[in-house]
C-alpha atoms as a PDB file:
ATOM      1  CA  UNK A   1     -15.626 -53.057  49.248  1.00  0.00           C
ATOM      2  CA  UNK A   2     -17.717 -56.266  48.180  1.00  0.00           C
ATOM      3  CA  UNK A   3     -19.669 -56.665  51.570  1.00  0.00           C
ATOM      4  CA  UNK A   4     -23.248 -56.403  51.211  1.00  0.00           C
ATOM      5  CA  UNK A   5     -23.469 -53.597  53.503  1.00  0.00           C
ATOM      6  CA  UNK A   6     -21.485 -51.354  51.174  1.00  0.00           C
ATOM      7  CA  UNK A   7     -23.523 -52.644  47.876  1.00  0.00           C
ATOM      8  CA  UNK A   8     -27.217 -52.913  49.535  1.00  0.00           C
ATOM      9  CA  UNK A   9     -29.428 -49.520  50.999  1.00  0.00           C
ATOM     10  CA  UNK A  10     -32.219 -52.120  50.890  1.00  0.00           C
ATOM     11  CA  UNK A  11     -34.791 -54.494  49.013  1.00  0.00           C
ATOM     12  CA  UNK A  12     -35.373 -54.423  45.677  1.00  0.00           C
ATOM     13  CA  UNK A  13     -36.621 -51.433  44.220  1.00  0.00           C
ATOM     14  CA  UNK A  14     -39.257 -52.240  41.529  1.00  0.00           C
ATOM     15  CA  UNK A  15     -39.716 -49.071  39.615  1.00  0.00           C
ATOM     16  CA  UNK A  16     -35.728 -48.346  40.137  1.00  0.00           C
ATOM     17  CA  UNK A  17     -34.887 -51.726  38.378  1.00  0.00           C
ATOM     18  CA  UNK A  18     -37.731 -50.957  35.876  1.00  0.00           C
ATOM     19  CA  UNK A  19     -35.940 -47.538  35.173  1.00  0.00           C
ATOM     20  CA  UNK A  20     -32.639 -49.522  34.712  1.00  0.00           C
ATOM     21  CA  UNK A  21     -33.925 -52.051  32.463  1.00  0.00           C
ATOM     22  CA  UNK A  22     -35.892 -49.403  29.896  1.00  0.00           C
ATOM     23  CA  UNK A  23     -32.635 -47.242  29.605  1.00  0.00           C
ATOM     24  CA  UNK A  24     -30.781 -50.327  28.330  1.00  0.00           C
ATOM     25  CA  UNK A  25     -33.568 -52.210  26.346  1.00  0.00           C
ATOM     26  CA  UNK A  26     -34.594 -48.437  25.511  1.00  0.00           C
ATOM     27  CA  UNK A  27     -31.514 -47.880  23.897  1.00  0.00           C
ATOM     28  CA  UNK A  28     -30.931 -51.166  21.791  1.00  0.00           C
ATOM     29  CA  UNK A  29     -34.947 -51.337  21.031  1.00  0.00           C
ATOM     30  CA  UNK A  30     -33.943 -47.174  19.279  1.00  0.00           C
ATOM     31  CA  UNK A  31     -31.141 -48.015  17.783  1.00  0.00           C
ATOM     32  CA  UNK A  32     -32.583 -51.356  16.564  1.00  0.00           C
ATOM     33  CA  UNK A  33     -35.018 -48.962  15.054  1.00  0.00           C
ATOM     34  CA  UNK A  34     -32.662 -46.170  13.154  1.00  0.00           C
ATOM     35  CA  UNK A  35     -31.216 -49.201  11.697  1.00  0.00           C
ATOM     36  CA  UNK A  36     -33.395 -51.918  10.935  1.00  0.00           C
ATOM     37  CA  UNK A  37     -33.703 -50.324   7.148  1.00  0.00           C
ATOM     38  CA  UNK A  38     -30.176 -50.638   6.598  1.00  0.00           C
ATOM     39  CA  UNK A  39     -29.792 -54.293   7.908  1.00  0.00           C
ATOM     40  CA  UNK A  40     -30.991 -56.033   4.760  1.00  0.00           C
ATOM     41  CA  UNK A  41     -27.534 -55.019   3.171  1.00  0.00           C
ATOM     42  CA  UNK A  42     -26.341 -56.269   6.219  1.00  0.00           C
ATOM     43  CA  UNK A  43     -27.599 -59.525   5.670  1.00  0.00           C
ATOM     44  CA  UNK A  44     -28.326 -59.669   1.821  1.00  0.00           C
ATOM     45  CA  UNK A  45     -25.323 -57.681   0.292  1.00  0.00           C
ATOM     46  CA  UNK A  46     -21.936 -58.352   2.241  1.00  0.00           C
ATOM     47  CA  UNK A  47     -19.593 -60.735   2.246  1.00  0.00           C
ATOM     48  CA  UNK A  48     -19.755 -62.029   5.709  1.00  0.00           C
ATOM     49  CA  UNK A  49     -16.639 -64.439   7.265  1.00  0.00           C
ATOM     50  CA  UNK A  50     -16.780 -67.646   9.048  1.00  0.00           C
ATOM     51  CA  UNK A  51     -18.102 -67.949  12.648  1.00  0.00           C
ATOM     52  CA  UNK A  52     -21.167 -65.400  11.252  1.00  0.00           C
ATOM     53  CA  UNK A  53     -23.857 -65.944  12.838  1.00  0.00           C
ATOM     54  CA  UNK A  54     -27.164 -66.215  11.209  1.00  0.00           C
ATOM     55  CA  UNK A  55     -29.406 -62.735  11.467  1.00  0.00           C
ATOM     56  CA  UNK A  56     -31.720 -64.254  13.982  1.00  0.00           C
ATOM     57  CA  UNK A  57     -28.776 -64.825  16.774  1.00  0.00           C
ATOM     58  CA  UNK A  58     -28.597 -61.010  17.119  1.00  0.00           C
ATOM     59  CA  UNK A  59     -31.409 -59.767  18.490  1.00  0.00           C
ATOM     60  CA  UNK A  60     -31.909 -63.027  20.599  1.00  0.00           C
ATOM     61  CA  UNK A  61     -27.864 -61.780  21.533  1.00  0.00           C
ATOM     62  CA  UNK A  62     -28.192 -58.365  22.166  1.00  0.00           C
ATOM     63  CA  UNK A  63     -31.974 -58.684  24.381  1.00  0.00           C
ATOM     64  CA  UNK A  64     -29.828 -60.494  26.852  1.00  0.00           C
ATOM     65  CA  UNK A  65     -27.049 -58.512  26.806  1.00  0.00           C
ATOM     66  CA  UNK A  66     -29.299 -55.634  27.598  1.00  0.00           C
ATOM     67  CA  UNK A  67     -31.243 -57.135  30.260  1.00  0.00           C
ATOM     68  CA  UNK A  68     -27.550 -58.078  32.124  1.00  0.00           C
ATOM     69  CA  UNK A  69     -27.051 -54.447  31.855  1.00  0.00           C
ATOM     70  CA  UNK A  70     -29.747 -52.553  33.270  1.00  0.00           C
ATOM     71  CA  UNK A  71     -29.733 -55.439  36.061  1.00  0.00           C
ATOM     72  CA  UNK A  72     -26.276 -54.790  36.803  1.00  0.00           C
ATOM     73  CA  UNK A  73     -26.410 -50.912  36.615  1.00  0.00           C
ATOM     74  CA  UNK A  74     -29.483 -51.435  38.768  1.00  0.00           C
ATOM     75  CA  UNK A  75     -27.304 -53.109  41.430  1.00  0.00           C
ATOM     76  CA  UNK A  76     -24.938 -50.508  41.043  1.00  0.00           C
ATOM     77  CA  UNK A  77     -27.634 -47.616  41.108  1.00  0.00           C
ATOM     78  CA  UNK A  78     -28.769 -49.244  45.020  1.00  0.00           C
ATOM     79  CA  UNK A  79     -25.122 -49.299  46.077  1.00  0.00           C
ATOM     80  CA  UNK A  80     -24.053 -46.791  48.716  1.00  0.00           C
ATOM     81  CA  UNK A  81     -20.311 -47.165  47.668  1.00  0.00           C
ATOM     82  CA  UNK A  82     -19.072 -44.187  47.103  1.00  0.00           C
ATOM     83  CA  UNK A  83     -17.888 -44.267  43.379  1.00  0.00           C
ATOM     84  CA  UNK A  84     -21.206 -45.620  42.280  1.00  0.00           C
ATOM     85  CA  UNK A  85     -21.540 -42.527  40.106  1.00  0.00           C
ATOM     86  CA  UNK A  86     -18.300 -43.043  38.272  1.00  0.00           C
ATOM     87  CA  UNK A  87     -19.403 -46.350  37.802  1.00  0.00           C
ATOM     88  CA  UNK A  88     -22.947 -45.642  36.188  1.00  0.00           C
ATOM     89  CA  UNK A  89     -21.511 -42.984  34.135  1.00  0.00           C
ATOM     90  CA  UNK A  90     -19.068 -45.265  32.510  1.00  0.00           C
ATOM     91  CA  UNK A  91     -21.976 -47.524  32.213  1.00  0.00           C
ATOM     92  CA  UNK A  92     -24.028 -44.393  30.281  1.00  0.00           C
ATOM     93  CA  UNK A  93     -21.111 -43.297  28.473  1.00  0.00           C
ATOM     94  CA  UNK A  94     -20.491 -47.159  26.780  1.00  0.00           C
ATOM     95  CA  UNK A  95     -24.348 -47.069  26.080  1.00  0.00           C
ATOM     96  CA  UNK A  96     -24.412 -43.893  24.112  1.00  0.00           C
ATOM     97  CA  UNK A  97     -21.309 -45.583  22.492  1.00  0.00           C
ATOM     98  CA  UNK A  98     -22.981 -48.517  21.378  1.00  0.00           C
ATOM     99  CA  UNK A  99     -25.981 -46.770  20.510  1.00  0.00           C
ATOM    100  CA  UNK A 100     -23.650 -44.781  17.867  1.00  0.00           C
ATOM    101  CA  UNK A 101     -21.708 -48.040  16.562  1.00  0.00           C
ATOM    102  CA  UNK A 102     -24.677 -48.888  15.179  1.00  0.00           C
ATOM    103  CA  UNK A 103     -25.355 -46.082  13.426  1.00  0.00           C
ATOM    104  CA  UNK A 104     -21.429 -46.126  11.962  1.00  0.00           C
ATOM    105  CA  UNK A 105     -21.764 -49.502  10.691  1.00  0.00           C
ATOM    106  CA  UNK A 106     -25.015 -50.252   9.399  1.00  0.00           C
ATOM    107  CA  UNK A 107     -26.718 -46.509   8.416  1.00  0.00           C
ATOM    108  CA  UNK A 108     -23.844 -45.097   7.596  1.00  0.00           C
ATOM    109  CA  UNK A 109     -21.495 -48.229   6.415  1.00  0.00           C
ATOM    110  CA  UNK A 110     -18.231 -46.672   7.767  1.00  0.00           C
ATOM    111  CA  UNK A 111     -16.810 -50.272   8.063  1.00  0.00           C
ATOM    112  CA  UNK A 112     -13.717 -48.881   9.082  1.00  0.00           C
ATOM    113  CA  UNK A 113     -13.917 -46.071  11.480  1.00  0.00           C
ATOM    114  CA  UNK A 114     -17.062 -48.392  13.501  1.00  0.00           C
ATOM    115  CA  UNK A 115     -14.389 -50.974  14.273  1.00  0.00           C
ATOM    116  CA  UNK A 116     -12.273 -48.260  15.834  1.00  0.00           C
ATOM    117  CA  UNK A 117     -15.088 -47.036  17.549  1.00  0.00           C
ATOM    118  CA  UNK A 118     -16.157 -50.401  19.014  1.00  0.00           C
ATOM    119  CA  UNK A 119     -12.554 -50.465  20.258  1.00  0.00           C
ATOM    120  CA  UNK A 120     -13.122 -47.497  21.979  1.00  0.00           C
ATOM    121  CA  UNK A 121     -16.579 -49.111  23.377  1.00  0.00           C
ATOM    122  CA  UNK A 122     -14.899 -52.039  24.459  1.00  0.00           C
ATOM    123  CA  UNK A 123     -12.094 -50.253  26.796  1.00  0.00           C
ATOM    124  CA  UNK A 124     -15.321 -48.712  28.114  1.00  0.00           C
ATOM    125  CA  UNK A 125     -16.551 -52.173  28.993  1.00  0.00           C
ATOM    126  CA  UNK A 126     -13.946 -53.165  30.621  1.00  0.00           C
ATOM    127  CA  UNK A 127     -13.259 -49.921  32.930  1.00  0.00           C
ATOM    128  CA  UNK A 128     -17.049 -50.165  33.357  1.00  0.00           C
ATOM    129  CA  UNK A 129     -16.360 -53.928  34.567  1.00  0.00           C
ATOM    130  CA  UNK A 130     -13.541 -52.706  36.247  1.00  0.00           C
ATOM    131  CA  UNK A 131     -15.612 -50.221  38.218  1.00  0.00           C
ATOM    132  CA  UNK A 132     -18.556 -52.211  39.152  1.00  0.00           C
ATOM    133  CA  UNK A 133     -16.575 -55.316  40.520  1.00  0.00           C
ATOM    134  CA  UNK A 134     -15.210 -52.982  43.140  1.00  0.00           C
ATOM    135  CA  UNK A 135     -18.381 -52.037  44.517  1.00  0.00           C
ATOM    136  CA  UNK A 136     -20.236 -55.409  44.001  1.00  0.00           C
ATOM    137  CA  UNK A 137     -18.640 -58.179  42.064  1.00  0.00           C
ATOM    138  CA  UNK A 138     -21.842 -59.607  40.538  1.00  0.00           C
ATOM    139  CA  UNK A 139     -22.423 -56.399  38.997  1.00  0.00           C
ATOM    140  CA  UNK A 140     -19.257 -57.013  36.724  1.00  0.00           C
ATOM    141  CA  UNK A 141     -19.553 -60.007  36.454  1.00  0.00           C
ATOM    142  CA  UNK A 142     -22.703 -59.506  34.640  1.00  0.00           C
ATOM    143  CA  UNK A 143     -21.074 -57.603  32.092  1.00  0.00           C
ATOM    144  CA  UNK A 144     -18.145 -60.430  31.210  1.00  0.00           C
ATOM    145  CA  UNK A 145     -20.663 -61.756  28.389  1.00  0.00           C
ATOM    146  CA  UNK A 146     -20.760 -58.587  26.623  1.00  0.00           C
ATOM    147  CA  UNK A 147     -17.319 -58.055  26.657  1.00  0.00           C
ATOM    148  CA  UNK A 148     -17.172 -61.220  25.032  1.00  0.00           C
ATOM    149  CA  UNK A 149     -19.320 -60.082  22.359  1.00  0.00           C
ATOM    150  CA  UNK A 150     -17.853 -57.290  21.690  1.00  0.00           C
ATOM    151  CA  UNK A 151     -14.680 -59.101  21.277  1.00  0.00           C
ATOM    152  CA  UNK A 152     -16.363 -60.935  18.735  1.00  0.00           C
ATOM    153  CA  UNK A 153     -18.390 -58.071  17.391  1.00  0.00           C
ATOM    154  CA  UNK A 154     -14.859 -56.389  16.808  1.00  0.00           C
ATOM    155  CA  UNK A 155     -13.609 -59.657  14.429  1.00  0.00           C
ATOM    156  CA  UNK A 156     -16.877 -59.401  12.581  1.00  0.00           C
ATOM    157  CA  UNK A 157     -16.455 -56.098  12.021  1.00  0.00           C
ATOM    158  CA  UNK A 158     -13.183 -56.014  10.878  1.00  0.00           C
ATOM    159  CA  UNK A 159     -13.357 -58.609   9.151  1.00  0.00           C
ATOM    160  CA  UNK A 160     -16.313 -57.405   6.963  1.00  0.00           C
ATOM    161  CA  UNK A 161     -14.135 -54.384   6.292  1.00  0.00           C
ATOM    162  CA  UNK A 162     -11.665 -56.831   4.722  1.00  0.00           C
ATOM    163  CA  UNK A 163     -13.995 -58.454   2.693  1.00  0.00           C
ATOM    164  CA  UNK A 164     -16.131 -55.693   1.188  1.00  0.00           C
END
């Protein structure tokens, strides 16, 4: 399902792929915002473990991140395959999910339950990989590096838990 006739309509659709890229930047950009107060505890107060990054690394992180996903949900979005709308609703469904980890950890400092819940976002990730590499293996393939993170997201989070 991988040939270009089952992944193209057509050219490149400028405001489409502009749509695609403010959802995702849209929704790191808001929840960078609900939680930008609580971030100085964040990087201030915990005890953080090795491998941390410094603060600066995340945004920097996270902007590309967001830019591989509204590119790839964009290719998925021009698709004609015919389970392109399972695919971009796994793809909304892990975004609301992230949007919310954010909240857990740093607003609300439920160390705990926001590593279960980034568990939860990162079987998401990968049936959301899963999904778009069957209808245009690019797509997924986009999406490898944030799985990646999240991995490591997940150890930083739990191990935070651990030490505070």
């Amino acid at each position: 399902m991988n040939t270009m006739s089952m992944t193209s309509r057509r050219g490149i659709d400028w405001k489409a792929l502009g749509v695609c890229l403010l959802i995702s930047l849209g929704t790191g950009i808001a929840s960078g915002i609900i939680t930008s107060s609580s971030m100085d505890i964040y990087v201030n107060e915990l005890i953080k473990p090795p491998l941390s990054p410094p603060g600066l690394a995340f945004p920097i992180v996270w902007t590309i991140l967001f830019v591989l996903m509204g590119i790839s949900s964009y290719m998925i979005y021009e698709s004609v395959a015919p389970t392109r709308k399972r695919a971009l609703t796994l793809f909304v469904v892990q975004l609301a999910v992230n949007f919310f980890w954010m909240i857990f950890f740093f607003n609300l400092r439920l160390y705990l339950f926001a590593f279960f819940w980034l568990i939860f976002e990162w079987i998401l990730v990968f049936s959301m990989i899963r999904s778009f590499r069957k209808i245009n293996i690019i797509a997924g393939n986009m999406q490898i590096p944030y799985l990646v993170w999240l991995s490591f997201a997940a150890y930083l989070n739990l191990a935070i838990y651990i030490l505070n």
